[in-house]
PDB file of N, CA and C in Angstrom:
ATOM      1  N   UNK A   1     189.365 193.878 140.920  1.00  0.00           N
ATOM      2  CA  UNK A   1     190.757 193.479 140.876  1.00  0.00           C
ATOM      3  C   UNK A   1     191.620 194.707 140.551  1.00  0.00           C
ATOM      4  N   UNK A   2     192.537 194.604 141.604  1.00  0.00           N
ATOM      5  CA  UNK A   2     193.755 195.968 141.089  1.00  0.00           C
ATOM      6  C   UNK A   2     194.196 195.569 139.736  1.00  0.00           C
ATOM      7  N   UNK A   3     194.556 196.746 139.038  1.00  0.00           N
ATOM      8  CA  UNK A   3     195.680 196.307 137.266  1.00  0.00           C
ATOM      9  C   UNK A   3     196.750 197.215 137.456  1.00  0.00           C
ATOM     10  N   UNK A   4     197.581 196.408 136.974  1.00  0.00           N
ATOM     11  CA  UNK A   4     199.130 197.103 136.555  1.00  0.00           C
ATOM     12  C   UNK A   4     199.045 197.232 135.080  1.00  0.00           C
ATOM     13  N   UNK A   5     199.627 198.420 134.392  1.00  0.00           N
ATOM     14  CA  UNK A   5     199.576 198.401 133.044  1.00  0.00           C
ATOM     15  C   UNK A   5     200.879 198.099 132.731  1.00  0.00           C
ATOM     16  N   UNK A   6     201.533 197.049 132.020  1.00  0.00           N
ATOM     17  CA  UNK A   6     202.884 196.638 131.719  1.00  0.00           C
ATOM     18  C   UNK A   6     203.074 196.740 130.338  1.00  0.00           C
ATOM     19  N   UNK A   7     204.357 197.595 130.377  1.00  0.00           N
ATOM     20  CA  UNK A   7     204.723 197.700 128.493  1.00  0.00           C
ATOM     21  C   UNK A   7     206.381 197.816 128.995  1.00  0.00           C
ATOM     22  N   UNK A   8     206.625 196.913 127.763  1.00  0.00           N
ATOM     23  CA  UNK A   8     207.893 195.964 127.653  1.00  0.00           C
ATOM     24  C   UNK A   8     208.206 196.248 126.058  1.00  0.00           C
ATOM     25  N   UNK A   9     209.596 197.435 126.366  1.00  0.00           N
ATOM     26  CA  UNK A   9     210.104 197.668 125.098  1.00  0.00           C
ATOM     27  C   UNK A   9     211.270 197.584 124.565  1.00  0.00           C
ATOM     28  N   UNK A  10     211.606 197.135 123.716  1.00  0.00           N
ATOM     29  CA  UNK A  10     213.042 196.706 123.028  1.00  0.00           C
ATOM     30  C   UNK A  10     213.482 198.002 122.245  1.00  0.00           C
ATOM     31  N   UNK A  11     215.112 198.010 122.168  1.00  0.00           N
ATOM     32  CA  UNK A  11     215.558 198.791 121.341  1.00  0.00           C
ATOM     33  C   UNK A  11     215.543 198.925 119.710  1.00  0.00           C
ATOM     34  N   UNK A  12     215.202 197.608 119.595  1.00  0.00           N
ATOM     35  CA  UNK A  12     214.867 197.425 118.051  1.00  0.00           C
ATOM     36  C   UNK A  12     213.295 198.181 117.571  1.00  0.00           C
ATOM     37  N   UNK A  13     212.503 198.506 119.049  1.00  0.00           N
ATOM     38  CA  UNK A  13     211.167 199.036 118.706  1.00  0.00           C
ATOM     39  C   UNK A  13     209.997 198.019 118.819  1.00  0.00           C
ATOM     40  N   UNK A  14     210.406 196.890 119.416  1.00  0.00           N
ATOM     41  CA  UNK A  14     209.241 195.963 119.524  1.00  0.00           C
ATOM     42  C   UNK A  14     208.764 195.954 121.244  1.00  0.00           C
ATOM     43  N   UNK A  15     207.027 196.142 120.483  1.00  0.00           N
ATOM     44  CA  UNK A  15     206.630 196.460 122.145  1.00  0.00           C
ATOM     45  C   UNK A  15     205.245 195.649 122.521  1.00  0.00           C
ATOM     46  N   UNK A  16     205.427 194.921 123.570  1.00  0.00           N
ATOM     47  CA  UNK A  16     203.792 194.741 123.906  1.00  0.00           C
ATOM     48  C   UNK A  16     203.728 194.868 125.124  1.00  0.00           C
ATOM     49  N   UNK A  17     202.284 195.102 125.485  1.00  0.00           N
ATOM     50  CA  UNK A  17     201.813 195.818 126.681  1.00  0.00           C
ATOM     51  C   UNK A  17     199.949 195.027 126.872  1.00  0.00           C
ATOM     52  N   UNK A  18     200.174 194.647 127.865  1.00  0.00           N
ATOM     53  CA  UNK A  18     198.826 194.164 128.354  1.00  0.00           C
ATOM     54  C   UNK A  18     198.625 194.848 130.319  1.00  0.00           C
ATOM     55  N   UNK A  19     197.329 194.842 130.119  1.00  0.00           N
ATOM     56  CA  UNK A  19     196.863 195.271 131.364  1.00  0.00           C
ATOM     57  C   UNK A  19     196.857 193.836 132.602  1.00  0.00           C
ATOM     58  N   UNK A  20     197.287 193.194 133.834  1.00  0.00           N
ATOM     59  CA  UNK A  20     197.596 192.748 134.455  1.00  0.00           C
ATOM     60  C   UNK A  20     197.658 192.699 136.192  1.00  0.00           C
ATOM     61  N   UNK A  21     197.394 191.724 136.888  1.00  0.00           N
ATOM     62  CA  UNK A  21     197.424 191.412 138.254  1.00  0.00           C
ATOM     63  C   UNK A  21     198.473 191.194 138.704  1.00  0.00           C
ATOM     64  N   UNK A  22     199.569 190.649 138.285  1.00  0.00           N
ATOM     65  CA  UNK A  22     200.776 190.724 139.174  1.00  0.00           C
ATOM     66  C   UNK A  22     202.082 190.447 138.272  1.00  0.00           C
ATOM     67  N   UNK A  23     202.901 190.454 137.994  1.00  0.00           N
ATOM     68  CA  UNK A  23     204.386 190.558 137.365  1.00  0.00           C
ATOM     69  C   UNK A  23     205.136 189.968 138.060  1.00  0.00           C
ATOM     70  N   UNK A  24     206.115 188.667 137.614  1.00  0.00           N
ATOM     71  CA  UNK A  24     207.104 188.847 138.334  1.00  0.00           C
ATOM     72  C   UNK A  24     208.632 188.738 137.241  1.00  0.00           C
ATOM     73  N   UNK A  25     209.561 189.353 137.920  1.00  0.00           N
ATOM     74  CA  UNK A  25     210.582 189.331 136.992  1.00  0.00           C
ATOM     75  C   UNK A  25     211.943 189.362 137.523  1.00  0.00           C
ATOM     76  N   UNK A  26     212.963 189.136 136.899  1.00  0.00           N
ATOM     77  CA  UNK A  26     214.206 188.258 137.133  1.00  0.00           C
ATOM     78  C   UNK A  26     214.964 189.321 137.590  1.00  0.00           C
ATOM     79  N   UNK A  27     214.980 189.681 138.575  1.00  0.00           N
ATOM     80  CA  UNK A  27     216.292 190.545 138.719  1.00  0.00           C
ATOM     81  C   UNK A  27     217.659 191.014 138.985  1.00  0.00           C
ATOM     82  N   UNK A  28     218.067 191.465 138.813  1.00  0.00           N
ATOM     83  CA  UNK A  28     219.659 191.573 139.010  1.00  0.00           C
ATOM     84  C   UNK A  28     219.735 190.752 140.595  1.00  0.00           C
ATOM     85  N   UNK A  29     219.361 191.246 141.216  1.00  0.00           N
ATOM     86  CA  UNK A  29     219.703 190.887 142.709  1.00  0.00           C
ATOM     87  C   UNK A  29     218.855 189.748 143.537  1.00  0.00           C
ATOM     88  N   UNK A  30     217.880 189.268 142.438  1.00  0.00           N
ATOM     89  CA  UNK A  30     216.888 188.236 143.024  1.00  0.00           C
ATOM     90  C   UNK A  30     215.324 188.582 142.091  1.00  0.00           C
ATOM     91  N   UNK A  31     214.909 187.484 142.125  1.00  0.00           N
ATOM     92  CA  UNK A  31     212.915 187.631 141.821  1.00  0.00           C
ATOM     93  C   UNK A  31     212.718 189.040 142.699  1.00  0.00           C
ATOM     94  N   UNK A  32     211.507 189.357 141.265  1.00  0.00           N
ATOM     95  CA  UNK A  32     210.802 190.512 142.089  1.00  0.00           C
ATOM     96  C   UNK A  32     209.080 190.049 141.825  1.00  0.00           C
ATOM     97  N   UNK A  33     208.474 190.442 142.686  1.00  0.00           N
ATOM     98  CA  UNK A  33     207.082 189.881 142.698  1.00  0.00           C
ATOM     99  C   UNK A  33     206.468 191.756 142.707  1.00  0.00           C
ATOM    100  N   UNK A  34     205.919 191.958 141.766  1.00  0.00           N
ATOM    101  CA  UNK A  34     205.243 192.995 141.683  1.00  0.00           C
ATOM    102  C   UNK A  34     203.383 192.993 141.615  1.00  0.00           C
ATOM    103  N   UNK A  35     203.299 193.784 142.473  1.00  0.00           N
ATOM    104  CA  UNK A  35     201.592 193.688 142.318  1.00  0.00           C
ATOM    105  C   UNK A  35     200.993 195.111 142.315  1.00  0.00           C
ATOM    106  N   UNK A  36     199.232 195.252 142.031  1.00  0.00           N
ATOM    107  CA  UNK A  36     199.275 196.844 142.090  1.00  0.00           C
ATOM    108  C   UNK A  36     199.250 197.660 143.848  1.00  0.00           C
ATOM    109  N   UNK A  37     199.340 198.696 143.213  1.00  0.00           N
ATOM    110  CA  UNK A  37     199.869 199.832 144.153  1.00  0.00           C
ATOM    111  C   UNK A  37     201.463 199.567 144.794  1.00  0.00           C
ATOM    112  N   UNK A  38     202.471 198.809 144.091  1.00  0.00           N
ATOM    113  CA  UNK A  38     203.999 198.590 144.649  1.00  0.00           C
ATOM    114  C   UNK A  38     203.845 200.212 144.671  1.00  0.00           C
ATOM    115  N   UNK A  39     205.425 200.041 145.797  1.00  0.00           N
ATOM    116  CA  UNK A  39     206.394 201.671 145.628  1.00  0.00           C
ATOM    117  C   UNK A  39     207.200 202.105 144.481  1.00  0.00           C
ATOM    118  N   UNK A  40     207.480 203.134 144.609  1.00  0.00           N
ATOM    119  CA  UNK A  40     207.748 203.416 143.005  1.00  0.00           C
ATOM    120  C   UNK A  40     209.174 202.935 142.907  1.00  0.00           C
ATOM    121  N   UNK A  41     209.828 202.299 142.041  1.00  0.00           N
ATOM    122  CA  UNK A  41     211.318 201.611 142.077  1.00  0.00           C
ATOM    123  C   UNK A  41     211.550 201.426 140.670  1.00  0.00           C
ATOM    124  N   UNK A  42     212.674 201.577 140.493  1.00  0.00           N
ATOM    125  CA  UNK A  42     213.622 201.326 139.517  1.00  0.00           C
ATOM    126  C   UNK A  42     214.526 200.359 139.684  1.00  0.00           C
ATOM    127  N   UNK A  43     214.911 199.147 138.991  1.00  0.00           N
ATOM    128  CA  UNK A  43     215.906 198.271 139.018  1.00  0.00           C
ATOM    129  C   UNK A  43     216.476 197.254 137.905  1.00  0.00           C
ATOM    130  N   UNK A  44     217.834 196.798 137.872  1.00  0.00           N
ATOM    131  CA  UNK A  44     217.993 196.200 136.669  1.00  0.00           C
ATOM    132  C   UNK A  44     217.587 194.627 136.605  1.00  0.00           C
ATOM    133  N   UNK A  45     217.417 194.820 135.592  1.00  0.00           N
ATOM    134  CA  UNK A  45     216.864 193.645 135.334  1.00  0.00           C
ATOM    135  C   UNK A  45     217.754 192.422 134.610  1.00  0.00           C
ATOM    136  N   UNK A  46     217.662 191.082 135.459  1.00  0.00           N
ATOM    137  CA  UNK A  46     219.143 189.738 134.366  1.00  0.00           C
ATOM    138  C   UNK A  46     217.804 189.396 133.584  1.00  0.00           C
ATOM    139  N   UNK A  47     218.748 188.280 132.449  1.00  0.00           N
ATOM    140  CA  UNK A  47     218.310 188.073 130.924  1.00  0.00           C
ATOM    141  C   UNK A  47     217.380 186.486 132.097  1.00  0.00           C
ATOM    142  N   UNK A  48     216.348 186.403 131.553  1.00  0.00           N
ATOM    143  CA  UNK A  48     215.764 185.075 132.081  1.00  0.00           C
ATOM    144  C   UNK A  48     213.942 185.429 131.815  1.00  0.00           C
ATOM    145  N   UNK A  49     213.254 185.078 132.832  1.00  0.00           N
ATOM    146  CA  UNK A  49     212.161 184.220 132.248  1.00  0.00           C
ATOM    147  C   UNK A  49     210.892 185.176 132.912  1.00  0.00           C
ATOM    148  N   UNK A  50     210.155 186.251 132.702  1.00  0.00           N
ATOM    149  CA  UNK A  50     208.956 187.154 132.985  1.00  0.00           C
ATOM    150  C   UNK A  50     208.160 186.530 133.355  1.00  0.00           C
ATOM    151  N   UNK A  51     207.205 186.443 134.287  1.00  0.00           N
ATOM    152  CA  UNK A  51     205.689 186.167 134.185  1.00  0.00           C
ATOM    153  C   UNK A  51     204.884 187.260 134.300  1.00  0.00           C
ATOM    154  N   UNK A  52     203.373 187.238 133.888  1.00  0.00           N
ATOM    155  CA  UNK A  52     202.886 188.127 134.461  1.00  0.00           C
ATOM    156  C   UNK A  52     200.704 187.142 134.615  1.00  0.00           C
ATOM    157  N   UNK A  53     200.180 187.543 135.379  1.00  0.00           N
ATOM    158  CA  UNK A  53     198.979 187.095 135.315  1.00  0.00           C
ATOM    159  C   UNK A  53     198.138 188.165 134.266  1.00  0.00           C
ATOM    160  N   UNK A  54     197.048 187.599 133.294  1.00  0.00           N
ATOM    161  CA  UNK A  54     196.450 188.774 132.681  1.00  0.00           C
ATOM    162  C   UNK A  54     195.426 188.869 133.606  1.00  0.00           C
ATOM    163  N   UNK A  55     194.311 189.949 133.120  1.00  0.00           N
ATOM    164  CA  UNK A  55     192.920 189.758 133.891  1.00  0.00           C
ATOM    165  C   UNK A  55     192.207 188.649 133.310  1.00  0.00           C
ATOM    166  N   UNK A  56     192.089 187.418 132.717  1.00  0.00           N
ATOM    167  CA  UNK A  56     191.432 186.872 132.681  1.00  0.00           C
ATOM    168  C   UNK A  56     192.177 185.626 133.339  1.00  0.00           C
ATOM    169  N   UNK A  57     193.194 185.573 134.038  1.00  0.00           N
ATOM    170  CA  UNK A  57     193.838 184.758 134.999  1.00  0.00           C
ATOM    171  C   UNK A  57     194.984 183.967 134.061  1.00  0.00           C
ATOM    172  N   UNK A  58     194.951 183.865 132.532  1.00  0.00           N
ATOM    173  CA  UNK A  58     195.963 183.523 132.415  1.00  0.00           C
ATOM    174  C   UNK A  58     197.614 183.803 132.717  1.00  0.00           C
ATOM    175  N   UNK A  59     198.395 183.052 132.806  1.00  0.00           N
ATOM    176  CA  UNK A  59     199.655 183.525 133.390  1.00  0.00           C
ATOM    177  C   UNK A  59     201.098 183.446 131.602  1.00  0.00           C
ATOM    178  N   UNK A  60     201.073 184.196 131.364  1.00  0.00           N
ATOM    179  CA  UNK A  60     202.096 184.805 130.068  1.00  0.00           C
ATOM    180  C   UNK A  60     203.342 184.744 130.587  1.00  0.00           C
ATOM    181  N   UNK A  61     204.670 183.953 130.226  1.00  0.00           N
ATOM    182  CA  UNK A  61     206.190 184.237 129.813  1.00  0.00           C
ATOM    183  C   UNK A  61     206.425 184.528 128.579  1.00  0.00           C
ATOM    184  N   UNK A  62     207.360 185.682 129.489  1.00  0.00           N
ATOM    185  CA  UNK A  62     208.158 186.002 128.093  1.00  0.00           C
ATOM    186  C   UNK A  62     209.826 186.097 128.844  1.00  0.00           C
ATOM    187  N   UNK A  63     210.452 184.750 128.077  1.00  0.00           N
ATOM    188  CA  UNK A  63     211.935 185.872 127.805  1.00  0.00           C
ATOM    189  C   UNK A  63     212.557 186.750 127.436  1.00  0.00           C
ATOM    190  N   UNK A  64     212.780 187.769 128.631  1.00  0.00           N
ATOM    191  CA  UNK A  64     213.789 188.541 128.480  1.00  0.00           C
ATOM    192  C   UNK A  64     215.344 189.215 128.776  1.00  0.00           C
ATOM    193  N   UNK A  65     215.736 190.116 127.928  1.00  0.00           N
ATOM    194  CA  UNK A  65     217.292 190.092 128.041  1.00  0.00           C
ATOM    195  C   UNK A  65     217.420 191.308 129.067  1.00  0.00           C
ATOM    196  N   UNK A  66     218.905 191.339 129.247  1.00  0.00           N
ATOM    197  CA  UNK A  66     218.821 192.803 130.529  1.00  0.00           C
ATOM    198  C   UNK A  66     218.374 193.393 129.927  1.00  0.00           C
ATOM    199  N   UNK A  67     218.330 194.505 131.802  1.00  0.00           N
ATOM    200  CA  UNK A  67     217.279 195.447 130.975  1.00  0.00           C
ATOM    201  C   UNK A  67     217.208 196.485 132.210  1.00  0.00           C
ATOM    202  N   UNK A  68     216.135 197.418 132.473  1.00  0.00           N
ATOM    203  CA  UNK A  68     215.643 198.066 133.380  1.00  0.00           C
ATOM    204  C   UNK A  68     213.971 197.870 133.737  1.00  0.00           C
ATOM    205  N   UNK A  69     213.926 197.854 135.103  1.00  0.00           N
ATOM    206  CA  UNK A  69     212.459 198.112 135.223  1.00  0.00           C
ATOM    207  C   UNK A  69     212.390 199.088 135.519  1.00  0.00           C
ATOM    208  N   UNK A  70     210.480 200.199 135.569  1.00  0.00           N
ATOM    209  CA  UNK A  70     210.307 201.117 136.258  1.00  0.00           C
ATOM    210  C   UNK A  70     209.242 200.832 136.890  1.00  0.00           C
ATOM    211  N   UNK A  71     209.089 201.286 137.929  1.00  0.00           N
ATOM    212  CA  UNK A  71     207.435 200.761 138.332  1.00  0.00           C
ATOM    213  C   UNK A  71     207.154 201.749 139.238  1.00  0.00           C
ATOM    214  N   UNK A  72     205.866 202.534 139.148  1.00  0.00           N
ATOM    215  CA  UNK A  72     205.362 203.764 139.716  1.00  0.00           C
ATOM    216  C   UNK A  72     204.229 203.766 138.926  1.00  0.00           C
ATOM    217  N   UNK A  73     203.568 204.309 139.854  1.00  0.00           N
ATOM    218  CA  UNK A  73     201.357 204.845 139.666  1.00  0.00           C
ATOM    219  C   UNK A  73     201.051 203.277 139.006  1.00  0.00           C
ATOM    220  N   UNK A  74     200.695 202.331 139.464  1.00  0.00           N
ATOM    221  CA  UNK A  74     200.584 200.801 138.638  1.00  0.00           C
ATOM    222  C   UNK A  74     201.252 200.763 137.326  1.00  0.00           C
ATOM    223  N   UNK A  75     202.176 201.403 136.842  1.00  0.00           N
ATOM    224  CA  UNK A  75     202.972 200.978 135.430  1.00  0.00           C
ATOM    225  C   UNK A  75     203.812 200.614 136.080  1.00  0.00           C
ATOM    226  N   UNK A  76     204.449 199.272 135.343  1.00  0.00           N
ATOM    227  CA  UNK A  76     205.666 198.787 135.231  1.00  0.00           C
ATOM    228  C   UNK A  76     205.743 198.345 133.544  1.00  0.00           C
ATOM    229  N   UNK A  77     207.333 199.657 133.459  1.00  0.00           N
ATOM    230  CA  UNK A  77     208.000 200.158 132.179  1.00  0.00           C
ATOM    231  C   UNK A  77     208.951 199.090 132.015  1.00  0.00           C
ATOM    232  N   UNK A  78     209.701 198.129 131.240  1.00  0.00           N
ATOM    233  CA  UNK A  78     210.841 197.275 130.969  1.00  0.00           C
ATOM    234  C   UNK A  78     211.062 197.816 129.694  1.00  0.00           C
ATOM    235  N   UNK A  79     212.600 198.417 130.034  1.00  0.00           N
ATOM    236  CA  UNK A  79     213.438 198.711 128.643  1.00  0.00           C
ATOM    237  C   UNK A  79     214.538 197.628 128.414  1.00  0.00           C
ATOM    238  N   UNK A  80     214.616 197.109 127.184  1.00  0.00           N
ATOM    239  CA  UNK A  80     215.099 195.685 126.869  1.00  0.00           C
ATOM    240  C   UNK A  80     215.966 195.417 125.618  1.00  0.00           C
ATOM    241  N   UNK A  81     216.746 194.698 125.384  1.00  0.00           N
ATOM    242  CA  UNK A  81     217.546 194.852 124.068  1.00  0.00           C
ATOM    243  C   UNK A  81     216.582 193.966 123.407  1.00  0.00           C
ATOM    244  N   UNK A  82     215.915 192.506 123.910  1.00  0.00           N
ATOM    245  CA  UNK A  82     215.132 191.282 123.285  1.00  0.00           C
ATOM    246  C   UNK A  82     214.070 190.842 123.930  1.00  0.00           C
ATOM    247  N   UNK A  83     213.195 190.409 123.413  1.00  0.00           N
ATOM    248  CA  UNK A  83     212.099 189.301 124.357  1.00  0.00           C
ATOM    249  C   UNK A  83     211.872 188.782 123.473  1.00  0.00           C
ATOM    250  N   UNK A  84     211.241 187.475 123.875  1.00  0.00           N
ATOM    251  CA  UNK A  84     210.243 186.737 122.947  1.00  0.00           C
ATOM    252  C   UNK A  84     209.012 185.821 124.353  1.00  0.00           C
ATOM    253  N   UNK A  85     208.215 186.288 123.242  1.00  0.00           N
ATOM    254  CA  UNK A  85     207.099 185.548 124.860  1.00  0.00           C
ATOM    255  C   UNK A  85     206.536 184.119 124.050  1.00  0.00           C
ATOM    256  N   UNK A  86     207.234 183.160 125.488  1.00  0.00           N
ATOM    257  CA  UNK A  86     206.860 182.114 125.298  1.00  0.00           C
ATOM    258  C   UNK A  86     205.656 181.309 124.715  1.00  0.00           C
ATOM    259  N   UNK A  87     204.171 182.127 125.581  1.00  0.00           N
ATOM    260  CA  UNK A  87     202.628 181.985 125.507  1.00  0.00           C
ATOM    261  C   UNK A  87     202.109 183.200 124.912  1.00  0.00           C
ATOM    262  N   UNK A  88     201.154 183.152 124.774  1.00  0.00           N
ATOM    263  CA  UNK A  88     200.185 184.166 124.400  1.00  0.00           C
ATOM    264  C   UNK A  88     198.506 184.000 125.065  1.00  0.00           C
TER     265      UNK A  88
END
């Protein structure tokens, strides 16, 4: 299975990061469905609702507030004022 490494960080300094199969997240201009090997992109991100699959197939939300994504070499970076993740 391809992995994306995703780390999701707030300005207050709160960060988590799990290794992952696909992401999707709310974006300024529409859903983005991210998987590994995307192109490398930058975009903003609206306040609403993350998913991501882990490797053991569970699927994790977390709300979050604007923000930025980065996504290049399988990382996708989210800089964020808040989150709180729904599941664990």
């Amino acid at each position: 299975m391809d992995r994306i490494h995703l780390l999701l960080a707030t300005s207050g300094g709160e960060t988590w990061e799990k290794q992952v199969s696909a992401v999707t997240l709310p974006g300024a201009l529409g859903s983005l469905g991210i998987l590994a090997n995307h192109a490398p992109m930058l975009c903003a991100l609206d306040e609403g609702l993350m998913s991501c699959r882990t490797e053991a197939g569970e699927t994790v939300r977390i709300r979050i507030s604007e923000g930025i994504a980065n996504v290049a070499d399988n990382e996708v970076t989210l800089l964020l004022s808040s989150m709180a993740v729904e599941n664990k």
